[in-house]
C-alpha atoms as a PDB file:
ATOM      1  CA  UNK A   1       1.818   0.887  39.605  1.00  0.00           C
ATOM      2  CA  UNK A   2       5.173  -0.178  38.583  1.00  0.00           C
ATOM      3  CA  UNK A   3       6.206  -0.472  41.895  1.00  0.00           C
ATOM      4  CA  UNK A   4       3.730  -2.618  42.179  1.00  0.00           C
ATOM      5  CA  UNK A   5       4.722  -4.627  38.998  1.00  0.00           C
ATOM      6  CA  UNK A   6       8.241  -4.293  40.215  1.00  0.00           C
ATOM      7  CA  UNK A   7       8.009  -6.772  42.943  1.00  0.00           C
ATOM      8  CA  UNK A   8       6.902  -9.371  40.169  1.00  0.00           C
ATOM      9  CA  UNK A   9      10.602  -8.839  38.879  1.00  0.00           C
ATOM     10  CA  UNK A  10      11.995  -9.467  42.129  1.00  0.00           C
ATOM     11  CA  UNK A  11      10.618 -12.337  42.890  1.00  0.00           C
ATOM     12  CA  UNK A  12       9.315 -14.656  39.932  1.00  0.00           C
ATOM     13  CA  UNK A  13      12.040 -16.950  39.453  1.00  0.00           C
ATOM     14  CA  UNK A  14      11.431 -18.290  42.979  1.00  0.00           C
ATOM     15  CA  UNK A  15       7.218 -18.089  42.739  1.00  0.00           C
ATOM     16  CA  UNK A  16       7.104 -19.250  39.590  1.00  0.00           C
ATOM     17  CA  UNK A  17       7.899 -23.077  39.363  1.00  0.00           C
ATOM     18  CA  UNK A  18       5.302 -23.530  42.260  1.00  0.00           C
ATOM     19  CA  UNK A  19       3.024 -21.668  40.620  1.00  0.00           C
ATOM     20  CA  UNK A  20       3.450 -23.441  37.389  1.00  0.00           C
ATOM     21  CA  UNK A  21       2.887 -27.026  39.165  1.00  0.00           C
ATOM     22  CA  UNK A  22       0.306 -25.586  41.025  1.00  0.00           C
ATOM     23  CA  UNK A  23      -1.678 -24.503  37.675  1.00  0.00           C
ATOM     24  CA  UNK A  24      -1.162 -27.607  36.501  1.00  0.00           C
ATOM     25  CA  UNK A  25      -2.679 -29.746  39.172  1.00  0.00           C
ATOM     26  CA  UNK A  26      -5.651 -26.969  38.617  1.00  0.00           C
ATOM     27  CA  UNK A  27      -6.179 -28.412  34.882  1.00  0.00           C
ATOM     28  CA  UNK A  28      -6.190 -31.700  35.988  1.00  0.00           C
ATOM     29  CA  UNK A  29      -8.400 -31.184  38.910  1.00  0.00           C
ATOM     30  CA  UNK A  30     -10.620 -29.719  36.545  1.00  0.00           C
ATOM     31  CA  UNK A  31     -10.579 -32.423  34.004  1.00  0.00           C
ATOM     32  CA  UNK A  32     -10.855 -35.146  36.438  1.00  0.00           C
ATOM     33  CA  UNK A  33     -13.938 -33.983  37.907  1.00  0.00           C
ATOM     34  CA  UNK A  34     -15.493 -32.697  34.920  1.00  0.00           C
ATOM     35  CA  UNK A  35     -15.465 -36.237  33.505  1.00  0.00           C
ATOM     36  CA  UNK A  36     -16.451 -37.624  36.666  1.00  0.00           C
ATOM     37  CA  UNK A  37     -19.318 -35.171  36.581  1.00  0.00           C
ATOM     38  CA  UNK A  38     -20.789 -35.863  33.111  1.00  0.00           C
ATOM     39  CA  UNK A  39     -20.385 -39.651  33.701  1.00  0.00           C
ATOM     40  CA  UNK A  40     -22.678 -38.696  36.845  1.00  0.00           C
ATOM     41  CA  UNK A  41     -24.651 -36.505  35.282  1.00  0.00           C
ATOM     42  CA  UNK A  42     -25.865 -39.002  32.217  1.00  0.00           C
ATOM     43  CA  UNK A  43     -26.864 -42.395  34.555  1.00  0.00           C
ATOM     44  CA  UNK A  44     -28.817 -39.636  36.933  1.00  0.00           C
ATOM     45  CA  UNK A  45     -30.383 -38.385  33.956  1.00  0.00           C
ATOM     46  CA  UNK A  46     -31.446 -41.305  32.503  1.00  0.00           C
ATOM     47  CA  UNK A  47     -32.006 -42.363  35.330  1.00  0.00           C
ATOM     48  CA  UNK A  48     -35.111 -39.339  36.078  1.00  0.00           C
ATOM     49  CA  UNK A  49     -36.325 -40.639  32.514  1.00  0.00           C
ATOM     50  CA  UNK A  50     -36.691 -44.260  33.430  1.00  0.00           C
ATOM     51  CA  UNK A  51     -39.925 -45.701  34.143  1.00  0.00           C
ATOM     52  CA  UNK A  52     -38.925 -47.049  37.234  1.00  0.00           C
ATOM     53  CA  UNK A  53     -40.225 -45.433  40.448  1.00  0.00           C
ATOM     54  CA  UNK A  54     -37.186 -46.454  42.538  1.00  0.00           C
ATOM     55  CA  UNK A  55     -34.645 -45.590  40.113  1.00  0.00           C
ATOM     56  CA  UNK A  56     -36.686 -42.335  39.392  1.00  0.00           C
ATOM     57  CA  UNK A  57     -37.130 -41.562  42.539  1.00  0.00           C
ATOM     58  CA  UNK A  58     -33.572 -42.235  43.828  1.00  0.00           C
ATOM     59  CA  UNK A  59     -32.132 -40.187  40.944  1.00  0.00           C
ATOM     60  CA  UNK A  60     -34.338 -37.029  41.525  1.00  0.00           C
ATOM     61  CA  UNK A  61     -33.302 -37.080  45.193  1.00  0.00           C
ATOM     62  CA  UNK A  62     -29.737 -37.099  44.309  1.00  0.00           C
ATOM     63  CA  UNK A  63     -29.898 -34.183  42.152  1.00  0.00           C
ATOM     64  CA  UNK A  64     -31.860 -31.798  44.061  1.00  0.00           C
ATOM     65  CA  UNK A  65     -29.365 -32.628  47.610  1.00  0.00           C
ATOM     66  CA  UNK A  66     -26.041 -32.132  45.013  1.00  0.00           C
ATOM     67  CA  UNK A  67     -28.048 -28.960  43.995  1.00  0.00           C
ATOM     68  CA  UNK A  68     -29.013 -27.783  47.078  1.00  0.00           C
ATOM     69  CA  UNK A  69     -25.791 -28.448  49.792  1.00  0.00           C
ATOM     70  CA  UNK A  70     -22.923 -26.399  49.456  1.00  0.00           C
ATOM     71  CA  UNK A  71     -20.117 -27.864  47.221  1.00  0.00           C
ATOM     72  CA  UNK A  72     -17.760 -27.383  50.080  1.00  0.00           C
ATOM     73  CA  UNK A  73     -19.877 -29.269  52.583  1.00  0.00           C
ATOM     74  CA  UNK A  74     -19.905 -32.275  50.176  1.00  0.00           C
ATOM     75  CA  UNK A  75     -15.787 -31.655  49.691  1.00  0.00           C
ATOM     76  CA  UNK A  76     -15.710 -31.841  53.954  1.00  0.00           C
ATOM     77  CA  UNK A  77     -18.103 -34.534  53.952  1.00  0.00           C
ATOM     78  CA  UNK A  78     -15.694 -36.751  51.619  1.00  0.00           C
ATOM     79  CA  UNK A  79     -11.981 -35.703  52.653  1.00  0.00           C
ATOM     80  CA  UNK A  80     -12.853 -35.678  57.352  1.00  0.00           C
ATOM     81  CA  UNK A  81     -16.196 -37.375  57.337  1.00  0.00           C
ATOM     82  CA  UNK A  82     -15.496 -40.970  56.144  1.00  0.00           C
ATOM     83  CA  UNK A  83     -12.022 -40.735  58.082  1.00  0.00           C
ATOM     84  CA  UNK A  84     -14.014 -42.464  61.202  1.00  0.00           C
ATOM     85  CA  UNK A  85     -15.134 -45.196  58.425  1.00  0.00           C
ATOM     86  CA  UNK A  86     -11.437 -46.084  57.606  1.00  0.00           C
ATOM     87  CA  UNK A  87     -12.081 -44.398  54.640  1.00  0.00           C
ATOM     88  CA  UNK A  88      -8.994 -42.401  53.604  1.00  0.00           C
ATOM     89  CA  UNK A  89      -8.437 -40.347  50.803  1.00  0.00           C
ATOM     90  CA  UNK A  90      -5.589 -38.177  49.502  1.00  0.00           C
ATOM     91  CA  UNK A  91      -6.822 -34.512  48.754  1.00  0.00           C
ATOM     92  CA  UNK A  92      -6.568 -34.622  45.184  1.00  0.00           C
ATOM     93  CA  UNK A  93      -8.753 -37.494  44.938  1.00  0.00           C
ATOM     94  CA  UNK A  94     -10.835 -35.948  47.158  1.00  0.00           C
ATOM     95  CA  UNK A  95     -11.213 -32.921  45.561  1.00  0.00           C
ATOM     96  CA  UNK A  96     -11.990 -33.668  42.271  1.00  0.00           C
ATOM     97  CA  UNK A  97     -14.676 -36.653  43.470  1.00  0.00           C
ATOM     98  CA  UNK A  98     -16.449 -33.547  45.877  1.00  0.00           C
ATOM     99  CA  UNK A  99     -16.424 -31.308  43.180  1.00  0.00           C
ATOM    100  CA  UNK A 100     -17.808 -34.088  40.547  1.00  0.00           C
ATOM    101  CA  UNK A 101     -20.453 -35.387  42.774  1.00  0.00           C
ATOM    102  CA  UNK A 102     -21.202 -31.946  43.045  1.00  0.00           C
ATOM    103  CA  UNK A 103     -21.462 -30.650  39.952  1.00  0.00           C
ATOM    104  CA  UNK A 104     -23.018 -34.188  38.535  1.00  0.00           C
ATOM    105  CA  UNK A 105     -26.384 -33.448  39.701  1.00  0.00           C
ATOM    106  CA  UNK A 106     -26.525 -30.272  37.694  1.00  0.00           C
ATOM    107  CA  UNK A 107     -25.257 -32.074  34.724  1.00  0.00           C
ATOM    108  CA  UNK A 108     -27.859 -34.310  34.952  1.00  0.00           C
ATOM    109  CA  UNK A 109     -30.770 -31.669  34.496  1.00  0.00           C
ATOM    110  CA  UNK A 110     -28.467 -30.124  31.679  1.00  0.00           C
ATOM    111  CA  UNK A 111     -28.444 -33.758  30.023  1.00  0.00           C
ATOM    112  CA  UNK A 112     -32.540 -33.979  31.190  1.00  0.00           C
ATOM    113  CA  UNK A 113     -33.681 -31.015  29.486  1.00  0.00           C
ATOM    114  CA  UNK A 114     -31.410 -31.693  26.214  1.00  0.00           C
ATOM    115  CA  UNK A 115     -33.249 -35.186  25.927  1.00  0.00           C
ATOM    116  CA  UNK A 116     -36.296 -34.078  26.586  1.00  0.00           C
ATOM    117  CA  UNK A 117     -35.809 -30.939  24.474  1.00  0.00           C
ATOM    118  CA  UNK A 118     -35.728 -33.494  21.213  1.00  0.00           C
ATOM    119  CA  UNK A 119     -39.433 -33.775  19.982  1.00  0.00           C
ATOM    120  CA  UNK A 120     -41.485 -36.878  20.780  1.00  0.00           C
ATOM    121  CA  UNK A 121     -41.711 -37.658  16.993  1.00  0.00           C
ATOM    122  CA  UNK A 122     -38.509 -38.249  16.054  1.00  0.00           C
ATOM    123  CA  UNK A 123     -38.459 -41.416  18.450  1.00  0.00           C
ATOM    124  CA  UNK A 124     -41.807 -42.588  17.370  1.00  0.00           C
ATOM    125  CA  UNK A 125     -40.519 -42.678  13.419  1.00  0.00           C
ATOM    126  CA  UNK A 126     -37.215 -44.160  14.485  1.00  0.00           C
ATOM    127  CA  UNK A 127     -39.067 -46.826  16.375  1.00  0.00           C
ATOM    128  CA  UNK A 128     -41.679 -46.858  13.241  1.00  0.00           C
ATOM    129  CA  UNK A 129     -39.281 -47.795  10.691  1.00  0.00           C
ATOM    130  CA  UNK A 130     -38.184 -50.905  12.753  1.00  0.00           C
ATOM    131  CA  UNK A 131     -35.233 -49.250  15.107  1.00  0.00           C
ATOM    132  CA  UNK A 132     -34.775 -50.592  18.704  1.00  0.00           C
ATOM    133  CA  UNK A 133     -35.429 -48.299  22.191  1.00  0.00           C
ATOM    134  CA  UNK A 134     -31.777 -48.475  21.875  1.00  0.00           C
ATOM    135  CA  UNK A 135     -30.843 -47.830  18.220  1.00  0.00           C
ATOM    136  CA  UNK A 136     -33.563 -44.468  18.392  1.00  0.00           C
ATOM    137  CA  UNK A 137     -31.677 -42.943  21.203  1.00  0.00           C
ATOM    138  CA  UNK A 138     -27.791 -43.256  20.086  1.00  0.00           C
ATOM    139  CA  UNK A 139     -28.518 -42.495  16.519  1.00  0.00           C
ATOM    140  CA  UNK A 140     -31.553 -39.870  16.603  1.00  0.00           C
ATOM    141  CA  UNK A 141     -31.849 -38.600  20.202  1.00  0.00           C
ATOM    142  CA  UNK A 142     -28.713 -37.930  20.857  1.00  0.00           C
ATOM    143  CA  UNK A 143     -26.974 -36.625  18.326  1.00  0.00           C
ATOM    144  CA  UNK A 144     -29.771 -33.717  18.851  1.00  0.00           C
ATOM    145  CA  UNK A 145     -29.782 -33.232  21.914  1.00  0.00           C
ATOM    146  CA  UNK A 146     -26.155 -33.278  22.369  1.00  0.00           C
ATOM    147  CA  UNK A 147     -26.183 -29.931  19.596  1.00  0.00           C
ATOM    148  CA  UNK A 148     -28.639 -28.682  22.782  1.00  0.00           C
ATOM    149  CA  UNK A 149     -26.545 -29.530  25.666  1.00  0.00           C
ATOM    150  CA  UNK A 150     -22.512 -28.330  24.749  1.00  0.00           C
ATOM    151  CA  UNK A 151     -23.026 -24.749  24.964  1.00  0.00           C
ATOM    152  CA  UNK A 152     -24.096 -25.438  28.759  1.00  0.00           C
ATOM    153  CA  UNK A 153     -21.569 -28.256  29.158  1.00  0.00           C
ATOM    154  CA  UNK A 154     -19.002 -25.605  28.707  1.00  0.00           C
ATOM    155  CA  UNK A 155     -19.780 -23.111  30.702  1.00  0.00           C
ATOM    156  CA  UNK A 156     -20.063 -25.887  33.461  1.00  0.00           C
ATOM    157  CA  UNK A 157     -16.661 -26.841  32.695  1.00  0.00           C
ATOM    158  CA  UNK A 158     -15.725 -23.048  33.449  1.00  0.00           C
ATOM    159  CA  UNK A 159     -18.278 -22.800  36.716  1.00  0.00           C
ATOM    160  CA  UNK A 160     -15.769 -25.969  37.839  1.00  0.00           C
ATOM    161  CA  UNK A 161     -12.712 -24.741  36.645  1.00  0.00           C
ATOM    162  CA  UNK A 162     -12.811 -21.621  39.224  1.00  0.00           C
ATOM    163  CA  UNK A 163     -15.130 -23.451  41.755  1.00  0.00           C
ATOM    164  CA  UNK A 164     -11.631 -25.669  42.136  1.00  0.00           C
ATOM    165  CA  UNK A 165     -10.102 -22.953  44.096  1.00  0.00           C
ATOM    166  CA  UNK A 166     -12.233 -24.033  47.144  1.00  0.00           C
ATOM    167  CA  UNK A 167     -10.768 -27.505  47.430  1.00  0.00           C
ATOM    168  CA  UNK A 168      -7.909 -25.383  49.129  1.00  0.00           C
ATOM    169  CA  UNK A 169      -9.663 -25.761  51.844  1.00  0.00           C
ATOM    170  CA  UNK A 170      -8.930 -29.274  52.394  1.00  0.00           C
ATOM    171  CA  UNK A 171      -5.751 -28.873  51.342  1.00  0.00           C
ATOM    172  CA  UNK A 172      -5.049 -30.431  47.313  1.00  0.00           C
ATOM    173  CA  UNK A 173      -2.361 -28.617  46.078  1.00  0.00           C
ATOM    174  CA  UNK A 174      -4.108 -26.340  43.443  1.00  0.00           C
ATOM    175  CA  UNK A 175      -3.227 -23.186  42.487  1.00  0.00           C
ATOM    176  CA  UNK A 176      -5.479 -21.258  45.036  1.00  0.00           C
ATOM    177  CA  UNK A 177      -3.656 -22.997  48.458  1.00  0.00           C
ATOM    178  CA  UNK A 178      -0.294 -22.694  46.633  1.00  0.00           C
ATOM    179  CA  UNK A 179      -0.692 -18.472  45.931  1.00  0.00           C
ATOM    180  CA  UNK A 180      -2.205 -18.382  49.781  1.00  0.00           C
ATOM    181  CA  UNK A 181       0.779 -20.663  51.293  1.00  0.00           C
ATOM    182  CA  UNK A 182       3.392 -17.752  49.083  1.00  0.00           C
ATOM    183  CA  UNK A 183       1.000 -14.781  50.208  1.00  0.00           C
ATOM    184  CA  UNK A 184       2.239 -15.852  54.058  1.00  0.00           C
ATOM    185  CA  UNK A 185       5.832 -16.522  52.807  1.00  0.00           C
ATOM    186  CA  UNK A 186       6.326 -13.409  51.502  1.00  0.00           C
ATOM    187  CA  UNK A 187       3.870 -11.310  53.224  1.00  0.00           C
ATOM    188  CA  UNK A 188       2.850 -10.208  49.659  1.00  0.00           C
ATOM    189  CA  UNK A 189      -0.970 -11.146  49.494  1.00  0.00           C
ATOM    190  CA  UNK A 190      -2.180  -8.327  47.016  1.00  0.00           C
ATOM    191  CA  UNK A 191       0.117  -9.869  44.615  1.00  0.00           C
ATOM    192  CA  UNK A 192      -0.316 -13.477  45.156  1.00  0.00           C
ATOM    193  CA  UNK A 193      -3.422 -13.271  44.890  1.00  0.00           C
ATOM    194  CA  UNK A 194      -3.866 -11.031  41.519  1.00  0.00           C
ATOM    195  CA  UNK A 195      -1.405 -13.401  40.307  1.00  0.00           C
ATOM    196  CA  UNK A 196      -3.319 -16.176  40.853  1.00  0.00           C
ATOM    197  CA  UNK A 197      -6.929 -14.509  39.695  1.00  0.00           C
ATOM    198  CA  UNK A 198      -4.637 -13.612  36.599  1.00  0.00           C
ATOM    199  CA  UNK A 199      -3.791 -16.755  35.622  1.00  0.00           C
ATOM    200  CA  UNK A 200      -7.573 -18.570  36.522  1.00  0.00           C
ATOM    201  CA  UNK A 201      -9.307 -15.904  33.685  1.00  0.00           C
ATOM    202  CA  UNK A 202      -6.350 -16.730  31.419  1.00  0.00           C
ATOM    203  CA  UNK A 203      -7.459 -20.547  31.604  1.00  0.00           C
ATOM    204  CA  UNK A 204     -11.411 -19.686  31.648  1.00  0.00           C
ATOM    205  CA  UNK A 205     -11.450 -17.004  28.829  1.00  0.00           C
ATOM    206  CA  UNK A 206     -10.250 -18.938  26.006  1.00  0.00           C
ATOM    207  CA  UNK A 207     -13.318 -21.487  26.877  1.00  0.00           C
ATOM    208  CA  UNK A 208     -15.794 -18.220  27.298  1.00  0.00           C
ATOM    209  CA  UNK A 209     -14.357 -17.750  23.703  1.00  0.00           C
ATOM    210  CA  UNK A 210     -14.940 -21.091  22.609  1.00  0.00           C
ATOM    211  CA  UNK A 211     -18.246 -20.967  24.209  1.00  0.00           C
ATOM    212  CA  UNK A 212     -19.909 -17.974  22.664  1.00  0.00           C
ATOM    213  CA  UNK A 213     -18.257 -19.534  19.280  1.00  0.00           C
ATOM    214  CA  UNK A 214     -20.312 -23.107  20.015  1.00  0.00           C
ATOM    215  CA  UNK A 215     -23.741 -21.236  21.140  1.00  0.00           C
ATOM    216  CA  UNK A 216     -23.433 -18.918  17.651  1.00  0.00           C
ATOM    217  CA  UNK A 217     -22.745 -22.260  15.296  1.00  0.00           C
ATOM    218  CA  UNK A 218     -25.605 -23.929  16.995  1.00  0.00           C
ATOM    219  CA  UNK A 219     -28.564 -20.996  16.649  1.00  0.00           C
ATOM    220  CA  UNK A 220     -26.662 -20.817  12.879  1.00  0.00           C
ATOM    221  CA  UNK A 221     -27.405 -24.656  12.830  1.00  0.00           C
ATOM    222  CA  UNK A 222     -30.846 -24.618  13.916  1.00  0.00           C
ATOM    223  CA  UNK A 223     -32.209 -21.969  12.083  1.00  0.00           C
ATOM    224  CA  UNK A 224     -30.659 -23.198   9.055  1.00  0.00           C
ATOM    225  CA  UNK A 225     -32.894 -26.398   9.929  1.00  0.00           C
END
Protein backbone atom coordinates (compact mmCIF):
# COMPACT_ATOMS: atom_id res chain seq x y z
CA UNK A 1 0.00 0.00 0.00
CA UNK A 2 2.44 2.70 0.44
CA UNK A 3 4.26 1.65 -2.34
CA UNK A 4 1.46 2.12 -3.99
CA UNK A 5 0.84 5.67 -2.52
CA UNK A 6 4.50 6.23 -3.06
CA UNK A 7 4.36 6.63 -6.73
CA UNK A 8 1.78 9.56 -6.07
CA UNK A 9 4.92 11.32 -4.46
CA UNK A 10 6.95 10.71 -7.35
CA UNK A 11 5.08 11.94 -9.74
CA UNK A 12 2.35 14.67 -8.79
CA UNK A 13 4.01 17.76 -9.54
CA UNK A 14 4.09 16.73 -13.22
CA UNK A 15 0.25 14.98 -13.21
CA UNK A 16 -1.12 17.42 -11.35
CA UNK A 17 -1.58 20.76 -13.34
CA UNK A 18 -3.24 18.57 -16.13
CA UNK A 19 -5.24 17.06 -13.88
CA UNK A 20 -6.32 20.23 -12.26
CA UNK A 21 -7.36 21.81 -15.83
CA UNK A 22 -8.75 18.72 -16.68
CA UNK A 23 -11.21 18.79 -13.48
CA UNK A 24 -12.00 21.95 -14.30
CA UNK A 25 -13.23 21.60 -17.82
CA UNK A 26 -15.28 18.56 -15.96
CA UNK A 27 -17.27 21.34 -13.81
CA UNK A 28 -17.93 23.27 -16.63
CA UNK A 29 -18.94 20.49 -18.85
CA UNK A 30 -21.22 19.68 -16.24
CA UNK A 31 -22.71 23.04 -15.75
CA UNK A 32 -23.06 23.75 -19.33
CA UNK A 33 -25.09 20.86 -20.06
CA UNK A 34 -27.00 20.77 -17.00
CA UNK A 35 -28.43 24.19 -17.92
CA UNK A 36 -28.81 23.22 -21.35
CA UNK A 37 -30.73 20.24 -20.06
CA UNK A 38 -33.28 21.93 -17.76
CA UNK A 39 -33.85 24.67 -20.41
CA UNK A 40 -34.74 21.41 -22.57
CA UNK A 41 -36.35 19.74 -20.16
CA UNK A 42 -39.08 22.70 -19.22
CA UNK A 43 -40.31 23.67 -23.16
CA UNK A 44 -40.58 19.57 -23.62
CA UNK A 45 -42.51 19.50 -20.59
CA UNK A 46 -44.76 22.02 -21.19
CA UNK A 47 -44.75 21.15 -24.14
CA UNK A 48 -46.47 17.21 -23.20
CA UNK A 49 -49.00 19.52 -21.16
CA UNK A 50 -50.13 21.65 -24.04
CA UNK A 51 -53.29 21.06 -25.68
CA UNK A 52 -51.88 20.91 -28.90
CA UNK A 53 -51.65 17.52 -30.65
CA UNK A 54 -48.57 18.47 -32.72
CA UNK A 55 -46.71 20.08 -30.08
CA UNK A 56 -47.82 17.15 -27.74
CA UNK A 57 -47.08 14.78 -29.87
CA UNK A 58 -43.67 16.09 -31.05
CA UNK A 59 -42.59 16.59 -27.42
CA UNK A 60 -43.50 13.00 -26.21
CA UNK A 61 -41.51 11.60 -29.14
CA UNK A 62 -38.52 13.51 -28.18
CA UNK A 63 -38.44 12.34 -24.75
CA UNK A 64 -38.97 8.76 -25.04
CA UNK A 65 -35.91 8.60 -28.22
CA UNK A 66 -33.49 10.90 -25.59
CA UNK A 67 -34.68 8.20 -23.06
CA UNK A 68 -34.32 5.34 -24.94
CA UNK A 69 -30.79 5.78 -27.30
CA UNK A 70 -27.67 5.56 -25.63
CA UNK A 71 -26.20 8.96 -24.47
CA UNK A 72 -23.08 8.10 -26.34
CA UNK A 73 -24.84 7.39 -29.62
CA UNK A 74 -26.45 10.88 -29.42
CA UNK A 75 -22.66 12.34 -28.38
CA UNK A 76 -21.40 10.34 -31.93
CA UNK A 77 -24.37 11.40 -33.67
CA UNK A 78 -23.51 15.25 -32.90
CA UNK A 79 -19.52 15.45 -32.86
CA UNK A 80 -18.94 12.68 -36.71
CA UNK A 81 -22.48 12.61 -37.93
CA UNK A 82 -23.25 16.23 -39.01
CA UNK A 83 -19.46 16.48 -40.19
CA UNK A 84 -20.87 15.38 -43.87
CA UNK A 85 -23.50 18.41 -43.29
CA UNK A 86 -20.63 21.01 -42.88
CA UNK A 87 -21.59 20.98 -39.54
CA UNK A 88 -18.49 21.26 -37.32
CA UNK A 89 -18.20 21.35 -33.82
CA UNK A 90 -15.35 21.53 -31.30
CA UNK A 91 -15.61 18.64 -28.65
CA UNK A 92 -16.45 20.64 -25.80
CA UNK A 93 -19.36 22.05 -27.43
CA UNK A 94 -20.15 18.90 -28.47
CA UNK A 95 -20.07 17.27 -25.44
CA UNK A 96 -21.95 19.19 -23.27
CA UNK A 97 -24.93 19.75 -26.17
CA UNK A 98 -24.93 15.44 -26.44
CA UNK A 99 -25.03 15.13 -22.95
CA UNK A 100 -27.88 18.01 -22.53
CA UNK A 101 -30.02 16.79 -25.28
CA UNK A 102 -29.61 13.73 -23.55
CA UNK A 103 -30.36 14.22 -20.31
CA UNK A 104 -33.23 16.99 -21.33
CA UNK A 105 -35.74 14.46 -22.08
CA UNK A 106 -35.52 13.02 -18.62
CA UNK A 107 -35.76 16.42 -17.17
CA UNK A 108 -38.72 16.93 -18.84
CA UNK A 109 -40.73 13.98 -17.14
CA UNK A 110 -39.00 15.18 -13.80
CA UNK A 111 -40.53 18.79 -14.57
CA UNK A 112 -43.98 16.69 -15.94
CA UNK A 113 -44.64 14.85 -12.91
CA UNK A 114 -43.73 17.95 -10.50
CA UNK A 115 -46.52 20.00 -12.43
CA UNK A 116 -48.77 17.58 -12.53
CA UNK A 117 -48.02 16.48 -8.96
CA UNK A 118 -49.65 20.11 -7.81
CA UNK A 119 -53.46 19.43 -7.23
CA UNK A 120 -56.01 20.54 -9.83
CA UNK A 121 -57.55 22.97 -7.24
CA UNK A 122 -55.08 25.20 -6.60
CA UNK A 123 -55.27 26.40 -10.38
CA UNK A 124 -58.98 26.47 -10.42
CA UNK A 125 -58.98 29.08 -7.18
CA UNK A 126 -56.10 31.01 -8.68
CA UNK A 127 -58.02 31.31 -11.89
CA UNK A 128 -61.32 31.87 -9.56
CA UNK A 129 -60.15 34.85 -7.87
CA UNK A 130 -59.47 36.61 -11.27
CA UNK A 131 -55.61 35.36 -12.01
CA UNK A 132 -54.54 34.73 -15.67
CA UNK A 133 -53.45 30.95 -17.20
CA UNK A 134 -50.26 32.73 -16.79
CA UNK A 135 -50.29 34.48 -13.39
CA UNK A 136 -51.73 30.74 -11.76
CA UNK A 137 -48.74 28.92 -13.01
CA UNK A 138 -45.62 31.31 -12.02
CA UNK A 139 -47.10 32.26 -8.74
CA UNK A 140 -49.07 28.99 -7.49
CA UNK A 141 -47.91 26.07 -9.69
CA UNK A 142 -44.67 26.51 -9.60
CA UNK A 143 -43.44 27.52 -6.67
CA UNK A 144 -44.98 23.91 -5.60
CA UNK A 145 -43.95 21.98 -7.80
CA UNK A 146 -40.53 23.26 -7.94
CA UNK A 147 -40.38 22.12 -3.74
CA UNK A 148 -41.32 18.55 -5.77
CA UNK A 149 -38.83 18.58 -8.45
CA UNK A 150 -35.07 19.78 -6.72
CA UNK A 151 -34.42 16.75 -4.85
CA UNK A 152 -34.49 14.90 -8.40
CA UNK A 153 -32.90 17.86 -10.18
CA UNK A 154 -29.92 17.13 -8.09
CA UNK A 155 -29.31 13.91 -8.31
CA UNK A 156 -29.58 14.49 -12.18
CA UNK A 157 -26.99 16.99 -11.87
CA UNK A 158 -24.80 14.12 -10.21
CA UNK A 159 -26.10 11.22 -12.89
CA UNK A 160 -24.42 14.07 -15.47
CA UNK A 161 -21.63 15.00 -13.57
CA UNK A 162 -20.05 11.28 -13.84
CA UNK A 163 -21.96 10.43 -17.12
CA UNK A 164 -19.31 13.35 -18.48
CA UNK A 165 -16.55 10.91 -18.37
CA UNK A 166 -17.92 9.31 -21.62
CA UNK A 167 -17.53 12.39 -23.77
CA UNK A 168 -13.81 11.08 -23.71
CA UNK A 169 -14.72 9.27 -26.25
CA UNK A 170 -14.93 11.95 -28.69
CA UNK A 171 -12.22 13.48 -27.38
CA UNK A 172 -13.22 17.00 -24.98
CA UNK A 173 -10.60 17.35 -22.73
CA UNK A 174 -12.28 16.26 -19.39
CA UNK A 175 -10.83 14.71 -16.72
CA UNK A 176 -11.57 11.04 -17.82
CA UNK A 177 -9.43 11.35 -21.47
CA UNK A 178 -6.81 13.42 -19.58
CA UNK A 179 -6.14 10.42 -16.58
CA UNK A 180 -6.36 7.77 -19.75
CA UNK A 181 -3.88 9.95 -22.09
CA UNK A 182 -1.29 9.93 -18.42
CA UNK A 183 -2.26 6.14 -17.77
CA UNK A 184 -0.33 5.49 -21.42
CA UNK A 185 2.38 8.10 -20.55
CA UNK A 186 3.37 6.61 -17.64
CA UNK A 187 2.25 3.14 -17.99
CA UNK A 188 0.61 3.71 -14.53
CA UNK A 189 -3.20 2.94 -15.22
CA UNK A 190 -4.19 1.57 -11.65
CA UNK A 191 -3.25 4.90 -10.44
CA UNK A 192 -4.55 7.18 -13.02
CA UNK A 193 -7.39 5.90 -12.90
CA UNK A 194 -8.12 5.74 -8.90
CA UNK A 195 -6.93 9.15 -9.12
CA UNK A 196 -9.33 10.20 -11.32
CA UNK A 197 -12.46 8.05 -9.66
CA UNK A 198 -11.02 9.88 -6.47
CA UNK A 199 -11.46 13.11 -7.45
CA UNK A 200 -15.17 12.48 -9.51
CA UNK A 201 -16.79 11.20 -5.78
CA UNK A 202 -15.00 14.19 -4.22
CA UNK A 203 -17.08 16.53 -6.67
CA UNK A 204 -20.41 14.25 -6.48
CA UNK A 205 -20.48 13.63 -2.64
CA UNK A 206 -20.78 17.03 -1.40
CA UNK A 207 -24.07 17.26 -3.81
CA UNK A 208 -25.24 13.56 -2.42
CA UNK A 209 -24.84 15.62 0.87
CA UNK A 210 -26.67 18.48 -0.23
CA UNK A 211 -29.18 16.22 -1.69
CA UNK A 212 -30.26 14.06 1.19
CA UNK A 213 -30.20 17.64 3.13
CA UNK A 214 -32.91 19.13 0.31
CA UNK A 215 -35.15 15.74 0.25
CA UNK A 216 -35.21 15.89 4.44
CA UNK A 217 -36.25 19.90 4.45
CA UNK A 218 -38.85 19.14 1.90
CA UNK A 219 -40.78 15.88 3.68
CA UNK A 220 -40.10 18.44 6.97
CA UNK A 221 -41.92 21.07 4.72
CA UNK A 222 -44.72 19.09 3.62
CA UNK A 223 -45.72 17.46 6.55
CA UNK A 224 -45.55 20.57 8.40
CA UNK A 225 -48.27 21.63 5.67
Amino acid sequence: MIEFLAVYGENWTSWWPQIAAATWNTVLLTIFSFALAVAIGILLALGKLSRFRMVHGFCTAYVEVARGVPALAILFLIYFGLVPLGIVLDAFVAGFVGLGMSAGGYIAEVFRAGIQAVHKGQREAALAVGMTPYMSFRYIILPQAVRIILPPMLNMLIILLKDTSICSLISTPELMLRAKDLAMMSFLPMHLFVLAGVIYFLMAWPLSLVTRRVEARMRRGLHGT
